[in-house]
Protein backbone atom coordinates (compact mmCIF):
# COMPACT_ATOMS: atom_id res chain seq x y z
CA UNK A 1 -47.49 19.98 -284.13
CA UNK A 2 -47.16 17.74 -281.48
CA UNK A 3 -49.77 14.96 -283.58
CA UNK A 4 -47.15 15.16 -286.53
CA UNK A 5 -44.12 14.94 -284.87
CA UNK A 6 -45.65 11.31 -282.98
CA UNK A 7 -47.23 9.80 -286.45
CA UNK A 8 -43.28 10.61 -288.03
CA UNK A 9 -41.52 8.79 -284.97
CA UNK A 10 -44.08 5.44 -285.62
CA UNK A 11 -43.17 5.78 -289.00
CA UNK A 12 -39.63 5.89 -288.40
CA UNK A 13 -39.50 2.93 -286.05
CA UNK A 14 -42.15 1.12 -288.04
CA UNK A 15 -40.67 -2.37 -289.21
CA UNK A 16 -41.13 -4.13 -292.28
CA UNK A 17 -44.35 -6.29 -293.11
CA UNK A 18 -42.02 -9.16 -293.28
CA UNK A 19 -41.51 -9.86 -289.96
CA UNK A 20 -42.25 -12.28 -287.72
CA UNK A 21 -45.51 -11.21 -285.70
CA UNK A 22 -43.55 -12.02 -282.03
CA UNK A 23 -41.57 -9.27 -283.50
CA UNK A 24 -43.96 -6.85 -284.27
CA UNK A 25 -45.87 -7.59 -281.06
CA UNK A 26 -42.99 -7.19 -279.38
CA UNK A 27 -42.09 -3.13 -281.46
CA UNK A 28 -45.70 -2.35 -280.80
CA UNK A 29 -45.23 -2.67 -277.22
CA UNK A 30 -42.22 -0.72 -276.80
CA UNK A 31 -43.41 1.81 -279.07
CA UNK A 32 -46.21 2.73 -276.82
CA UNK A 33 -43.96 2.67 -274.05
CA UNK A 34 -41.67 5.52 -275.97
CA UNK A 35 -44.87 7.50 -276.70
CA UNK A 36 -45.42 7.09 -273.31
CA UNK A 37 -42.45 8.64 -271.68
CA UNK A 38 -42.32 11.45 -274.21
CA UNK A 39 -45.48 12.30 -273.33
CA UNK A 40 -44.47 12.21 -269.42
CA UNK A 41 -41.68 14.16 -270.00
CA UNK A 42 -43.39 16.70 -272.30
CA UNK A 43 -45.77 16.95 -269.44
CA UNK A 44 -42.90 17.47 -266.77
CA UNK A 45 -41.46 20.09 -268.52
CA UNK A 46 -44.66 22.35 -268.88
CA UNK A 47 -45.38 21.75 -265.49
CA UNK A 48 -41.63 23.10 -264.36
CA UNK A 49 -42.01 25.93 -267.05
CA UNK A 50 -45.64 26.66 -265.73
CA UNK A 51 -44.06 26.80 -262.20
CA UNK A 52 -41.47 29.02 -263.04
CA UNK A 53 -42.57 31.69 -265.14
CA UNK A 54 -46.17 31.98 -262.97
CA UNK A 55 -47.65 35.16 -263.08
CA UNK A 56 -49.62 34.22 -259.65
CA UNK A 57 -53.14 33.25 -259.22
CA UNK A 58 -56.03 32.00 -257.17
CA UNK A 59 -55.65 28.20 -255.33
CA UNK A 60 -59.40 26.80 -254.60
CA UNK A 61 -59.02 24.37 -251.24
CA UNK A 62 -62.65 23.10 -251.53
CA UNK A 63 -63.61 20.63 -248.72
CA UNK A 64 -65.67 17.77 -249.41
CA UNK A 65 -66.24 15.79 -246.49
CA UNK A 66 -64.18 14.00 -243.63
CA UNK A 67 -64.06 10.36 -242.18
CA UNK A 68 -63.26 8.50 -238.57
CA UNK A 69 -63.45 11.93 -236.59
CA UNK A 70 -64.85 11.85 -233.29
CA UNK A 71 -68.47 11.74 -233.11
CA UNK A 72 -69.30 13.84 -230.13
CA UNK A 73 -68.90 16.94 -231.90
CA UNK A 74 -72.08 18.82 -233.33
CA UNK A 75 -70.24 20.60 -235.63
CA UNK A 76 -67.17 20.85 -237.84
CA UNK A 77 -65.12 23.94 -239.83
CA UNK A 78 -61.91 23.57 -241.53
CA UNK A 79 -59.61 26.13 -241.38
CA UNK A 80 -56.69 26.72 -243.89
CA UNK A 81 -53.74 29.07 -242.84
CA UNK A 82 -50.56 30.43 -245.28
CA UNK A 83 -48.43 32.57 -243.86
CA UNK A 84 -50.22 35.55 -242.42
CA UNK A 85 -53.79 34.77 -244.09
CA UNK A 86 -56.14 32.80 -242.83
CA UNK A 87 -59.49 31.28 -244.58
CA UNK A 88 -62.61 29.53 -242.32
CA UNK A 89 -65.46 27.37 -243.90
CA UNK A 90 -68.56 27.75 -242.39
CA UNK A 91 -69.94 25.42 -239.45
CA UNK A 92 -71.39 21.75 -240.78
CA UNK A 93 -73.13 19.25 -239.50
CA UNK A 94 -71.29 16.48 -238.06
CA UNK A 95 -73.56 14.04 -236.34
CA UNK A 96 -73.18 11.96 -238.88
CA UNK A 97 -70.29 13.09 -241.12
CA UNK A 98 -69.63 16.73 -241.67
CA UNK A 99 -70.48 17.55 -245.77
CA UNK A 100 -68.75 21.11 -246.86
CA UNK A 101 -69.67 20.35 -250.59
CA UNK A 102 -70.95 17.55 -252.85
CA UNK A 103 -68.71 17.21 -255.66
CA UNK A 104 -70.86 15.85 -258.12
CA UNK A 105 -73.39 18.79 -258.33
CA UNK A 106 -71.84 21.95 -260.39
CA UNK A 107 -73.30 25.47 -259.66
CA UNK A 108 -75.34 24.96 -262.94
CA UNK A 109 -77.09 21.95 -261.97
CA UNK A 110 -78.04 23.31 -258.57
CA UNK A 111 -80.68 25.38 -260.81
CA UNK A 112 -80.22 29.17 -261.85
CA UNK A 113 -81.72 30.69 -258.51
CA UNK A 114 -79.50 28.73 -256.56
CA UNK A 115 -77.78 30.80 -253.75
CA UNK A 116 -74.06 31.66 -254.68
CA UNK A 117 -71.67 32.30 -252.49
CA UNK A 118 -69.24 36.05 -252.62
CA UNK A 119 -66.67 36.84 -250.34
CA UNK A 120 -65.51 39.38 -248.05
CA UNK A 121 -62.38 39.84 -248.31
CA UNK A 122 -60.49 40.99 -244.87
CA UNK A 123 -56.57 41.47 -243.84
CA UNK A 124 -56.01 38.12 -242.19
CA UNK A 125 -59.43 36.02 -241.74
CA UNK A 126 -61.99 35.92 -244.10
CA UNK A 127 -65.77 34.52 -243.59
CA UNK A 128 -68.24 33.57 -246.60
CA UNK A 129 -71.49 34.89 -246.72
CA UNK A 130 -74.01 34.34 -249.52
CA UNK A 131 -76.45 36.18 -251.82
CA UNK A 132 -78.66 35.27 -254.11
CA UNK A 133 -79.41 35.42 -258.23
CA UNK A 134 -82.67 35.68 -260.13
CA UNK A 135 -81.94 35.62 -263.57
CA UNK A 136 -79.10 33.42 -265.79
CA UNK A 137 -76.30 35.76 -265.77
CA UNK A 138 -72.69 35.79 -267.76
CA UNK A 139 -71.42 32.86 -265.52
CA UNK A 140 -74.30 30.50 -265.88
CA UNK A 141 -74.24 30.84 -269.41
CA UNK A 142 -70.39 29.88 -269.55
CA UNK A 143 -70.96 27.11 -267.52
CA UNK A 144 -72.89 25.87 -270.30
CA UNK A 145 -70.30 26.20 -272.68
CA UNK A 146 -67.41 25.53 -270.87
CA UNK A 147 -67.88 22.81 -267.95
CA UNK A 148 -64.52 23.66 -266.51
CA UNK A 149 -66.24 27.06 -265.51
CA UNK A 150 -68.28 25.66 -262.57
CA UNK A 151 -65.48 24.64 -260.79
CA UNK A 152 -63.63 27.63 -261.07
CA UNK A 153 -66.42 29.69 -259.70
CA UNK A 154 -67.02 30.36 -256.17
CA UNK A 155 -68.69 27.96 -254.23
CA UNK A 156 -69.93 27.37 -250.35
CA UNK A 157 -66.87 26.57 -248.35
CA UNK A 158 -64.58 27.23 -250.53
CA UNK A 159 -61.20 28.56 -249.47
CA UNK A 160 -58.92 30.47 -251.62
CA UNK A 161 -55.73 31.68 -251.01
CA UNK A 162 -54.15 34.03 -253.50
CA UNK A 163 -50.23 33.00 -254.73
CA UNK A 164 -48.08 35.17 -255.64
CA UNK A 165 -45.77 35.20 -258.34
CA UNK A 166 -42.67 32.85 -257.79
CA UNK A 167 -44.69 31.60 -254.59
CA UNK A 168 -44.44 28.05 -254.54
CA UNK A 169 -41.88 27.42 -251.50
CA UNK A 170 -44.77 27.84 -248.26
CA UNK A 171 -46.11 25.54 -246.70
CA UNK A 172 -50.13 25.38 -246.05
CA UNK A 173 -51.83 24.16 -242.63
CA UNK A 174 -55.37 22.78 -242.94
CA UNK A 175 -57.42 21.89 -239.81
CA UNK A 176 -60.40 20.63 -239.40
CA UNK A 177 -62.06 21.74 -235.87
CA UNK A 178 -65.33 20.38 -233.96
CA UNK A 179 -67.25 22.59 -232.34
CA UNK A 180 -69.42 21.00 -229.20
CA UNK A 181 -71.46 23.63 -226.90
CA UNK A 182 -68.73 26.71 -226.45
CA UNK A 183 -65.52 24.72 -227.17
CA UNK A 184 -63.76 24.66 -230.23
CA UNK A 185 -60.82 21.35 -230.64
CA UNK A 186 -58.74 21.04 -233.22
CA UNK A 187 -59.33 17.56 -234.06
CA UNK A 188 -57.24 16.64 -237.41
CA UNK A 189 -54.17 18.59 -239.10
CA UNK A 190 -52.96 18.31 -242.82
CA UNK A 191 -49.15 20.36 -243.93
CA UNK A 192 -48.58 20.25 -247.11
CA UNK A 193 -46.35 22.41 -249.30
CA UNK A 194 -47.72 25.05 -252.27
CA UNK A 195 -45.27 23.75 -254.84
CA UNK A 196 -46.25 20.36 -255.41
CA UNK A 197 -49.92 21.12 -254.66
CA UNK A 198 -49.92 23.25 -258.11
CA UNK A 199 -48.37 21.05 -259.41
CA UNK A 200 -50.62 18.18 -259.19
CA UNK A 201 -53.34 20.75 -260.27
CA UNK A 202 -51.89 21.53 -263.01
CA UNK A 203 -51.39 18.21 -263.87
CA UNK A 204 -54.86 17.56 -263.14
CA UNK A 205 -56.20 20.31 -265.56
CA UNK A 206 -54.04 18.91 -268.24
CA UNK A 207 -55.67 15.43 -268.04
CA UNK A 208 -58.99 16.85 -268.39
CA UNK A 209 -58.21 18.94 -271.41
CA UNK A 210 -56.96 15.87 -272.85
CA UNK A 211 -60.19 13.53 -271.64
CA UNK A 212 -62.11 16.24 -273.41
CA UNK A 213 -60.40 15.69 -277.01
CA UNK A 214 -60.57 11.76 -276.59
CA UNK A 215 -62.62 9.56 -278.39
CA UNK A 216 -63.88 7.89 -275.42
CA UNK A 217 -64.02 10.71 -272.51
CA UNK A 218 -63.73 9.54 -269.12
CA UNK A 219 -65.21 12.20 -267.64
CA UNK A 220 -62.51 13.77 -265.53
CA UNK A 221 -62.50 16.72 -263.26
CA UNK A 222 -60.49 19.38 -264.10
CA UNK A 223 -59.94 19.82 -260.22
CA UNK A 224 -57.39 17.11 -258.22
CA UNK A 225 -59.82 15.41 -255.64
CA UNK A 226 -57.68 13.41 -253.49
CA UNK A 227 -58.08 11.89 -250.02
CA UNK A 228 -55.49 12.90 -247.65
CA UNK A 229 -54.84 11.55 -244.34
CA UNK A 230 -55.11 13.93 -241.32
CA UNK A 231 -52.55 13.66 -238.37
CA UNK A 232 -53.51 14.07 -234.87
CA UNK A 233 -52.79 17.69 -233.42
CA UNK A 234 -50.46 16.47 -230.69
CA UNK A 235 -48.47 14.29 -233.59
CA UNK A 236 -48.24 17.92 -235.64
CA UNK A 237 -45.92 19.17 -232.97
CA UNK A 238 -42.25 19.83 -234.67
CA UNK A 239 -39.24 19.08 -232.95
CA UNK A 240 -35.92 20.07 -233.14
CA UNK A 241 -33.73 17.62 -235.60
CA UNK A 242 -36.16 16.20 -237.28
CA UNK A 243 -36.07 17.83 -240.38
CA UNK A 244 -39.79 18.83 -240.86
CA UNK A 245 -40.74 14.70 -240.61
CA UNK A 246 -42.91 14.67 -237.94
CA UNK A 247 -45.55 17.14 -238.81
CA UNK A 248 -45.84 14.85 -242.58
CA UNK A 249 -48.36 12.28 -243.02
CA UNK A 250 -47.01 9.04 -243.52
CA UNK A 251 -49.02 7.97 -246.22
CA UNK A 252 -50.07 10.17 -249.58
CA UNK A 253 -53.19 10.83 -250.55
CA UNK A 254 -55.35 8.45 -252.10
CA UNK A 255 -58.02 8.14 -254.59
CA UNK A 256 -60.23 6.05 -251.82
CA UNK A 257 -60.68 6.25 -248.10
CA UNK A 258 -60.40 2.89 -247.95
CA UNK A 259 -56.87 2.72 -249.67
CA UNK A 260 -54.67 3.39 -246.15
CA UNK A 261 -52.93 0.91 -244.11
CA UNK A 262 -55.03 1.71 -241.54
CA UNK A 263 -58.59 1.26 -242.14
CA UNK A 264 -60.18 3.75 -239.95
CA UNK A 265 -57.49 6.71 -240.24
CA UNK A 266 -58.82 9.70 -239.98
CA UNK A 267 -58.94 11.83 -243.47
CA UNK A 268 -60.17 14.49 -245.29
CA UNK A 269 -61.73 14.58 -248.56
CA UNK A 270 -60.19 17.98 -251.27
CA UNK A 271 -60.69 19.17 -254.46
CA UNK A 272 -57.69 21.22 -255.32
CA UNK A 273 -57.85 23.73 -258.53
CA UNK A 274 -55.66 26.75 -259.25
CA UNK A 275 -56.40 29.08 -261.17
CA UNK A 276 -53.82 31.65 -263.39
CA UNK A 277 -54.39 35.00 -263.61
CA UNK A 278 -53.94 36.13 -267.08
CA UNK A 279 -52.15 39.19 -266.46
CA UNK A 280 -48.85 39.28 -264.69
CA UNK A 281 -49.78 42.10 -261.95
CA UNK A 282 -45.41 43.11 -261.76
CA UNK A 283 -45.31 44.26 -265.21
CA UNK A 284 -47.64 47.14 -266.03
CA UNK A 285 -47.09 46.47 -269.72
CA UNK A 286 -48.14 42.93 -270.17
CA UNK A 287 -51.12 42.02 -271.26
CA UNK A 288 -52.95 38.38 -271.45
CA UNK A 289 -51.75 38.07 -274.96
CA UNK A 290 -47.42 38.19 -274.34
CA UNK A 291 -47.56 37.89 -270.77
CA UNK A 292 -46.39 34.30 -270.36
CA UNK A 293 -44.04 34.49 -273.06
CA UNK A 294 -40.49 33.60 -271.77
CA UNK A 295 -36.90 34.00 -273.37
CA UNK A 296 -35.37 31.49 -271.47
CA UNK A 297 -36.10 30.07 -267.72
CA UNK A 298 -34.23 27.90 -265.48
CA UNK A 299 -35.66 25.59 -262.78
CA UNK A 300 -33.93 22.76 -260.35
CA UNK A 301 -35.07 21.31 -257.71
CA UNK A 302 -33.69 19.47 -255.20
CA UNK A 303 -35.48 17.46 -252.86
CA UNK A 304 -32.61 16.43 -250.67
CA UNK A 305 -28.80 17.45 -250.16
CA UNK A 306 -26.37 15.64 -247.81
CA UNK A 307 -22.75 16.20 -247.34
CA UNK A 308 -20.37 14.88 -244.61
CA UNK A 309 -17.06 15.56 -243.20
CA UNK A 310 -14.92 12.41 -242.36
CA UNK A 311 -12.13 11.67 -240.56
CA UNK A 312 -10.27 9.31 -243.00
CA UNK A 313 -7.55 7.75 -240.47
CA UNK A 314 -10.30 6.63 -238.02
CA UNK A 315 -13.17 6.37 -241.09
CA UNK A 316 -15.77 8.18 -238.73
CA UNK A 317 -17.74 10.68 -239.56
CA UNK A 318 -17.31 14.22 -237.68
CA UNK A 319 -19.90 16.76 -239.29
CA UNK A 320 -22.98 16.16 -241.94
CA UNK A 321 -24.56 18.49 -243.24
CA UNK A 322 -28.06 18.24 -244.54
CA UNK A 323 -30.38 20.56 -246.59
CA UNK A 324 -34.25 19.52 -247.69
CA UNK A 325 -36.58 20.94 -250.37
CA UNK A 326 -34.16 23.87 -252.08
CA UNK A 327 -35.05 25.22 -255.28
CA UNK A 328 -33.54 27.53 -257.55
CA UNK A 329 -35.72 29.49 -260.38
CA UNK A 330 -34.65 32.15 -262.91
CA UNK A 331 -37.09 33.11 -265.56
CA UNK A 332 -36.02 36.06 -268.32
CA UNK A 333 -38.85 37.84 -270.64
CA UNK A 334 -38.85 41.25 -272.55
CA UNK A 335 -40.07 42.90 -269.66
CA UNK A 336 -38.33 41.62 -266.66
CA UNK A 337 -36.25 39.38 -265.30
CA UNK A 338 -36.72 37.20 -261.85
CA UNK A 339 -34.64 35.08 -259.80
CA UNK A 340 -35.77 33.15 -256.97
CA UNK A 341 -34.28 30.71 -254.78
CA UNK A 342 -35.36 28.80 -251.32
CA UNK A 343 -34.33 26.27 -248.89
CA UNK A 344 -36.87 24.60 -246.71
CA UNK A 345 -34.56 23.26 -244.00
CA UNK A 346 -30.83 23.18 -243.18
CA UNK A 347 -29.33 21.20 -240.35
CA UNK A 348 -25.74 20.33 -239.27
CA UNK A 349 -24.99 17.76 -237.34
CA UNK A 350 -21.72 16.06 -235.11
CA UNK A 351 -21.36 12.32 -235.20
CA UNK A 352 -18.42 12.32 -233.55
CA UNK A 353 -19.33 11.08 -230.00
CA UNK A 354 -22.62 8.79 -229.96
CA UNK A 355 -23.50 9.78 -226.74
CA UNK A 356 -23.37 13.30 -227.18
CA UNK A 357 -25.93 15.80 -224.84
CA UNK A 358 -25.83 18.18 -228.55
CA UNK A 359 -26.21 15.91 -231.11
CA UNK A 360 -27.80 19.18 -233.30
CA UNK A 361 -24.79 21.53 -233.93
CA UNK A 362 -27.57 23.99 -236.10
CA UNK A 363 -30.89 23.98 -237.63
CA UNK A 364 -34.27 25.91 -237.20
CA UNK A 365 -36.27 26.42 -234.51
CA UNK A 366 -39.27 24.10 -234.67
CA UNK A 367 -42.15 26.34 -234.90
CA UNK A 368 -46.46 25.68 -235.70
CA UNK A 369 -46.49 27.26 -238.91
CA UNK A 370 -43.60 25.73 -241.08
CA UNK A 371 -41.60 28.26 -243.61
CA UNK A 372 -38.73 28.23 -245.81
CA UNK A 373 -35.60 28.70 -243.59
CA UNK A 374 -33.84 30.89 -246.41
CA UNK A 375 -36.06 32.97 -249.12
CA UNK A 376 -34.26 35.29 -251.61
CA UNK A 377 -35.89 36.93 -254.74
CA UNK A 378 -34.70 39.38 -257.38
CA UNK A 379 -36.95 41.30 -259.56
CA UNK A 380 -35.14 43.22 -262.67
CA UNK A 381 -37.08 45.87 -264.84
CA UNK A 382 -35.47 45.18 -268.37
CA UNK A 383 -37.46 47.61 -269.94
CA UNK A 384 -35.93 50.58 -267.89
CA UNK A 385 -32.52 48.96 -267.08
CA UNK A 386 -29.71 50.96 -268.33
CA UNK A 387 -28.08 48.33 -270.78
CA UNK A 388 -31.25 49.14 -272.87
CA UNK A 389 -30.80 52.97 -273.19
CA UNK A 390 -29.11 54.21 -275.75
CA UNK A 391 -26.85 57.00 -275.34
């Protein structure tokens, strides 16, 4: 019991009455600083265990609303490609700024015969379209009980993309395009990668289940609602030796619009929720009871790896090597076992001559849709494997 073990650590450290109260000030303070970093680092560890032994699941991209576009555009979509699949909001108004959603009205507030939105689901592109509900159903009534539910329902514009298993190392684009008599113009672009995205959800969710134990709630979402700065289209544009930079915004997202450098960047407002799904879909025998239950997992990460060759007579520097966002996973239960590694960019380059036409010995060719530049994953079945028959 996580309560238990905290109250026995305060005892533990707890000083004597006798003390001088600078003193006791002074253990109080870094007491709650301890409790503090355990806390963080319990957190960090769920998240990297969450990360590595996901079954999969559902990520919810839900537009809010954008700022400091151009204004001569009647209307405004976002579009959200991963990989192969593509997802399309519908068409806005964006006179005078383009609304996808209002995040402070749930489906259950909008009133039970309030039109909900299904999907179609298609091979690469898919389009909402809506239908409507009489009666209180299943859903409305959970939303009752359970205020989490509303947001993981489906809602107007929202986009979901479906993760696999072990899928955290792509990359998602997100543009938002204006629409102005029978042109379409790509106006503002977003990259970010699928790793830390769930994370930050996940660390989102777990704030909110804790809000909703406290003694004095907050009221937090259980969804991470961010803003996040949008590049120009013809700044998106990689190029070769620039290790990914250039198609990265600058600045991280932000809590207000009004929190950049500049004042009147253009930026995007998102709600970001992912959702598990409770059975893995690789192993036919789990079931939502023992299918998260892990033996053992391993997880680094490393965000950046540099080594260099040097000429130690002359002390120059001949050959560096460079590698960005690798990560290794491994993740052992009763029924299988996976392993799963990825490396987001490698580059080598000479130093030897400054002026040098090549400067680039190797690295990737800069392309629209950023991947991983090496994938590899192993999937063992330890229920049939032969080291579990007996003979």
């Amino acid at each position: 019991d996580s309560k238990g073990e905290t109250h026995s650590v305060v005892d533990f450290l707890r000083l004597p009455p006798s003390v001088p109260l600078v003193m006791a000030e002074t253990e109080s303070m870094h007491l709650m600083d301890l409790l503090h970093s355990r806390s963080s680092f319990s957190k960090a560890c769920s998240r990297s265990l969450g990360s590595v032994v996901n079954p999969g699941g559902v990520l919810t991209i839900r537009p809010i609303t954008a700022l400091n576009l151009p204004e001569s555009y009647t209307g405004m979509f976002v579009k959200v490609r991963c990989g192969g699949y593509v997802c399309l909001s519908e068409t806005v108004d964006s006179k005078v700024v383009p609304v996808w959603s209002d995040e402070e009205i749930s489906p259950a507030e909008e009133g039970p015969r309030a039109e909900r939105k299904k999907y179609r689901h298609h091979v690469k592109v898919r389009q909402n379209s809506s239908k409507s509900q009489g009666d209180l159903d299943f859903n409305d009534i959970a939303e009752m009980v359970n205020p989490s539910w509303a947001w993981g329902r489906p809602r107007r514009n929202d986009l979901c993309i479906q993760v696999d298993p072990f899928e955290t190392s792509k990359s998602l684009r997100l543009s938002v395009i204006g629409e102005k008599l029978q042109s379409k113009v790509e106006l503002g672009v977003l990259e970010f990668p699928l790793g830390p995205a769930l994370e930050c959800c996940a660390q989102s969710l777990e704030d909110y289940e804790a809000d909703l134990k406290s003694p004095l709630p907050q009221g937090l979402s259980p969804a991470y609602i961010r803003w996040f700065p949008l590049l120009s289209p013809s700044e998106a544009i990689p190029i070769e030796g620039d290790m990914g930079q250039r198609i990265h915004p600058k600045e991280p997202e932000k809590r207000r619009d009004d929190a950049f450098k500049e004042y009147f960047a253009p930026c995007i407002k998102l709600a970001l929720l992912f959702q598990r799904d409770e059975i893995d879909r690789d192993d036919p025998h789990a079931d939502s009871a023992n299918s998260l239950n892990t033996n053992h997992y391993i997880y680094a990460r490393m965000n950046r790896i540099s080594a260099a060759l040097i000429d130690s007579s002359r002390a120059v520097e001949l050959l560096s090597l460079t590698s960005r966002d690798a990560d290794v996973k491994v993740s052992v239960t009763k029924a299988k076992t996976l392993v799963a590694a990825a490396v987001g960019h490698v580059q080598l380059d000479q130093q030897s001559i400054i002026s040098s036409r090549a400067p680039v010995v190797l690295a990737p060719t800069p392309v629209k849709y950023m991947q991983p530049t090496l994938q590899f994953l192993c999937w063992k079945n330890n229920i049939r494997s032969k080291l579990d028959i007996d003979s």
